[in-house]
C-alpha atoms as a PDB file:
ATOM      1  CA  UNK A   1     114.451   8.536  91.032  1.00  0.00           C
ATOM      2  CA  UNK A   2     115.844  11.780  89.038  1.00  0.00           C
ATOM      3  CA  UNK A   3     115.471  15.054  90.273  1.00  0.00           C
ATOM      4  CA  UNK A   4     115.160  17.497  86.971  1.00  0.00           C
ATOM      5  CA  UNK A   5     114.806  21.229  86.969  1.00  0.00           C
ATOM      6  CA  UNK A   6     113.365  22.384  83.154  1.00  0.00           C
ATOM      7  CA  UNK A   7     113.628  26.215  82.504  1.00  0.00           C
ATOM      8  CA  UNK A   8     112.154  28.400  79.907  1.00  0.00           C
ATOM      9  CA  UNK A   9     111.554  31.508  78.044  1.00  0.00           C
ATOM     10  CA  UNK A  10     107.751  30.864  76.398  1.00  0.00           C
ATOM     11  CA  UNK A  11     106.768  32.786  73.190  1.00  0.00           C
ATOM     12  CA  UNK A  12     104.248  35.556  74.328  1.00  0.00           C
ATOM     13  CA  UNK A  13     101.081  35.124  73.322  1.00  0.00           C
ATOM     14  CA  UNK A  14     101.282  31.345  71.833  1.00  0.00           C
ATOM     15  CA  UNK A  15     100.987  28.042  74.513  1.00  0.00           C
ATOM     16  CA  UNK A  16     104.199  26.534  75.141  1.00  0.00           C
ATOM     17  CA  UNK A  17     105.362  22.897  76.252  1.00  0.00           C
ATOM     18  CA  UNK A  18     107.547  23.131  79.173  1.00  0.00           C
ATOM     19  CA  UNK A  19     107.933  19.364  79.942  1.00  0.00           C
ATOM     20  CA  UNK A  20     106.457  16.114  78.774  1.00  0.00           C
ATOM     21  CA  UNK A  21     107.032  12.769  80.850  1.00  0.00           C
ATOM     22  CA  UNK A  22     109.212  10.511  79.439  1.00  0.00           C
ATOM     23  CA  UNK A  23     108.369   7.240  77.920  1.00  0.00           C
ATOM     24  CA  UNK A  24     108.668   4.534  80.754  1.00  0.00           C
ATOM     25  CA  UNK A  25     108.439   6.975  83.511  1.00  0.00           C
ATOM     26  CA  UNK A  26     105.946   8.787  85.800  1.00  0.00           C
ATOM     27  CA  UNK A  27     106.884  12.420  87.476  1.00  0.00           C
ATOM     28  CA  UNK A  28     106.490  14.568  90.374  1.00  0.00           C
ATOM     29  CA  UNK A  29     105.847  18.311  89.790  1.00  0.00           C
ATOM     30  CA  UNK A  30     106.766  19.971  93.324  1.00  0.00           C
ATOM     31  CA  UNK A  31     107.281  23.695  92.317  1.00  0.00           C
ATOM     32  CA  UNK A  32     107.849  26.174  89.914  1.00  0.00           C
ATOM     33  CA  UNK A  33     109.078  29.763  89.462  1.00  0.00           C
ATOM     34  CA  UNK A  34     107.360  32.196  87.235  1.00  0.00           C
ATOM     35  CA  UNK A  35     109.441  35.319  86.847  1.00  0.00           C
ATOM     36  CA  UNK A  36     107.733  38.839  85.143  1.00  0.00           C
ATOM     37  CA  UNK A  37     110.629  40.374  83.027  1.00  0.00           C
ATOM     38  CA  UNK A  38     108.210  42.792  81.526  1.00  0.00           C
ATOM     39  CA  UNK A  39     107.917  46.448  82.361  1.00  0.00           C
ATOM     40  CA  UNK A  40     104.435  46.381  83.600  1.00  0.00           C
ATOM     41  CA  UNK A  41     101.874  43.703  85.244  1.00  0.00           C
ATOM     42  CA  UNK A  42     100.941  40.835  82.707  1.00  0.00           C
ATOM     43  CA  UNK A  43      98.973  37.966  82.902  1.00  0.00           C
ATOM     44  CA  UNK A  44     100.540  33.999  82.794  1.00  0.00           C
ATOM     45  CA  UNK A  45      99.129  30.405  82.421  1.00  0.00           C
ATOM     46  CA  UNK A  46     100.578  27.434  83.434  1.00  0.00           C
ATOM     47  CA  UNK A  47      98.703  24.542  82.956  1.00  0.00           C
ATOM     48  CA  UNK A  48      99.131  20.721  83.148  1.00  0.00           C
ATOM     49  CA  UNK A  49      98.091  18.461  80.073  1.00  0.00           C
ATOM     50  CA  UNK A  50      96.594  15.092  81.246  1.00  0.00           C
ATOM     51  CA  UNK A  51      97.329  12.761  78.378  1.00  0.00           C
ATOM     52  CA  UNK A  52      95.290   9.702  79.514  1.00  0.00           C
ATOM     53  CA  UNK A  53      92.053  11.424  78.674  1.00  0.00           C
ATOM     54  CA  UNK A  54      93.085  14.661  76.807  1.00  0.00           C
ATOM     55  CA  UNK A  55      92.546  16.965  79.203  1.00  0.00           C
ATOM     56  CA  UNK A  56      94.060  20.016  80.424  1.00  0.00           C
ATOM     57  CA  UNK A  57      93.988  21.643  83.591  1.00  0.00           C
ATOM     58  CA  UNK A  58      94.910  25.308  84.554  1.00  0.00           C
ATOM     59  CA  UNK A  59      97.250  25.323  87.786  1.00  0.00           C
ATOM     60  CA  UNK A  60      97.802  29.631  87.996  1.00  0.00           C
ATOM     61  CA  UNK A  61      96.781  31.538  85.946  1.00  0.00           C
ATOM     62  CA  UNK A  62      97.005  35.545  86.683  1.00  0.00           C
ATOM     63  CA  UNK A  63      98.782  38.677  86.370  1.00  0.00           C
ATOM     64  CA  UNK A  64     102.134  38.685  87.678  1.00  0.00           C
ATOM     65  CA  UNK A  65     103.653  42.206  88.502  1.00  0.00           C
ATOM     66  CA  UNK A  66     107.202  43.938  86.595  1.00  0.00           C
ATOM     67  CA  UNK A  67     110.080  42.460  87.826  1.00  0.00           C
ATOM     68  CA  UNK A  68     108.671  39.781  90.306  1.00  0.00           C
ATOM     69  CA  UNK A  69     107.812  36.549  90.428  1.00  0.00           C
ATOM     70  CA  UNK A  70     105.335  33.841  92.180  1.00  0.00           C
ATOM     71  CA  UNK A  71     106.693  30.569  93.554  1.00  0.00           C
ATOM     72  CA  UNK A  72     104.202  27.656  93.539  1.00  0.00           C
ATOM     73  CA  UNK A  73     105.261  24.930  96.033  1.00  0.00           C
ATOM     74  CA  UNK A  74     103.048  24.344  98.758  1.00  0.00           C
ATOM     75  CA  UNK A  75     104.939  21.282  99.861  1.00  0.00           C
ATOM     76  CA  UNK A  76     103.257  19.382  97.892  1.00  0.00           C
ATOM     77  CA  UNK A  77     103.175  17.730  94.269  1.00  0.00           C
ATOM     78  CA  UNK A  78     100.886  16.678  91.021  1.00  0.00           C
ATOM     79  CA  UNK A  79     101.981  13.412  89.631  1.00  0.00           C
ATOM     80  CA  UNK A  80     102.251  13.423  85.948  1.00  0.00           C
ATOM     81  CA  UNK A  81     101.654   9.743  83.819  1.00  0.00           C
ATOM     82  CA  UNK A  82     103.883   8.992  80.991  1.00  0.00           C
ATOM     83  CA  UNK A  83     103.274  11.181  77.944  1.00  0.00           C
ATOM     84  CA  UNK A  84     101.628  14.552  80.616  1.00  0.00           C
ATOM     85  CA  UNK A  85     102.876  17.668  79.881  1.00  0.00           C
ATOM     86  CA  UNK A  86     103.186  21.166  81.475  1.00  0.00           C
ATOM     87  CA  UNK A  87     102.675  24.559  79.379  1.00  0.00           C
ATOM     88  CA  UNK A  88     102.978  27.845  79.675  1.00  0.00           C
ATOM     89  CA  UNK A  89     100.874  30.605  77.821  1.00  0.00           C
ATOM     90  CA  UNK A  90     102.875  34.628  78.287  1.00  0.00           C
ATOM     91  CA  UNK A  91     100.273  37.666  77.734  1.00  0.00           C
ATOM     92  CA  UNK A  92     101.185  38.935  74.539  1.00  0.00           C
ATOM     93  CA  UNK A  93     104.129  41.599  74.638  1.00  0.00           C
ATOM     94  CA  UNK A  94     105.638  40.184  77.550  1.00  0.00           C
ATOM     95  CA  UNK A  95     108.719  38.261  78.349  1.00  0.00           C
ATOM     96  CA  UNK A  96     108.362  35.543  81.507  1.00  0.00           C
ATOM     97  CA  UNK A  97     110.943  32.670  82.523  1.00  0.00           C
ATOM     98  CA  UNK A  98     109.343  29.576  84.281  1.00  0.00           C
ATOM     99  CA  UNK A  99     111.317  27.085  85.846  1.00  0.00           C
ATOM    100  CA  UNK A 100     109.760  23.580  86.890  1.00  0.00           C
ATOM    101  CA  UNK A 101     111.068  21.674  88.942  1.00  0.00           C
ATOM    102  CA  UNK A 102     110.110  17.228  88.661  1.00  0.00           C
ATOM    103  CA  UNK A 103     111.105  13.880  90.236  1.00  0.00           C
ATOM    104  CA  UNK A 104     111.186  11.808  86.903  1.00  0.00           C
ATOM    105  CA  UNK A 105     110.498   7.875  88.560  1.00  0.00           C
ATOM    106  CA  UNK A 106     111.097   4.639  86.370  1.00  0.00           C
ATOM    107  CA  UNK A 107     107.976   2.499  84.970  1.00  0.00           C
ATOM    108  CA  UNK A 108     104.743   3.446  85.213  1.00  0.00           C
ATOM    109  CA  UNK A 109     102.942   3.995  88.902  1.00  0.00           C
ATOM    110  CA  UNK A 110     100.939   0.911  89.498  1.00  0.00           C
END
């Protein structure tokens, strides 16, 4: 069991891969930070990519005031399979930072 914390700056207005489960391994995705560094409200998607049957799922997706940010925890978790991944998709003219947070677990659940 390895914690891992993955941060990033996504290019507004294009999807961006935040995290992909390693080869080998499965993950738990217990929370994320989604920060606004924009001057005004603008809209954010994070999603999560299931890669066993090529299918994507929105998690949040809204407008996020200036200067503020929405935690997503919940106390709770999704579990990710080998090869999942989590994106990100910034309204266009905006600058976010997400940070995810995972418990990366050896082989493959059963």
């Amino acid at each position: 069991m390895r914690p891992k914390s993955v941060g990033a700056t996504p290019t507004a207005g294009s999807t961006t891969t935040i995290y992909t489960v390693p080869t080998g391994y499965y993950a738990e995705w217990n929370l994320s930070y989604i920060f606004n560094n924009t001057g005004s409200t603008k809209s954010f998607t994070l999603e999560w990519y299931d890669a066993s049957d090529a299918t994507t799922y929105t998690i949040f997706s809204a407008g996020v005031n200036s200067k503020e940010y929405i935690k997503l925890d919940g106390g709770a978790y999704v579990v990710l399979e080998e090869g999942d991944q989590v994106k990100a998709t910034p309204e266009s003219g905006s600058t976010f930072t997400v940070i995810c947070t995972f418990v990366e677990k050896g082989d493959k659940r059963a």
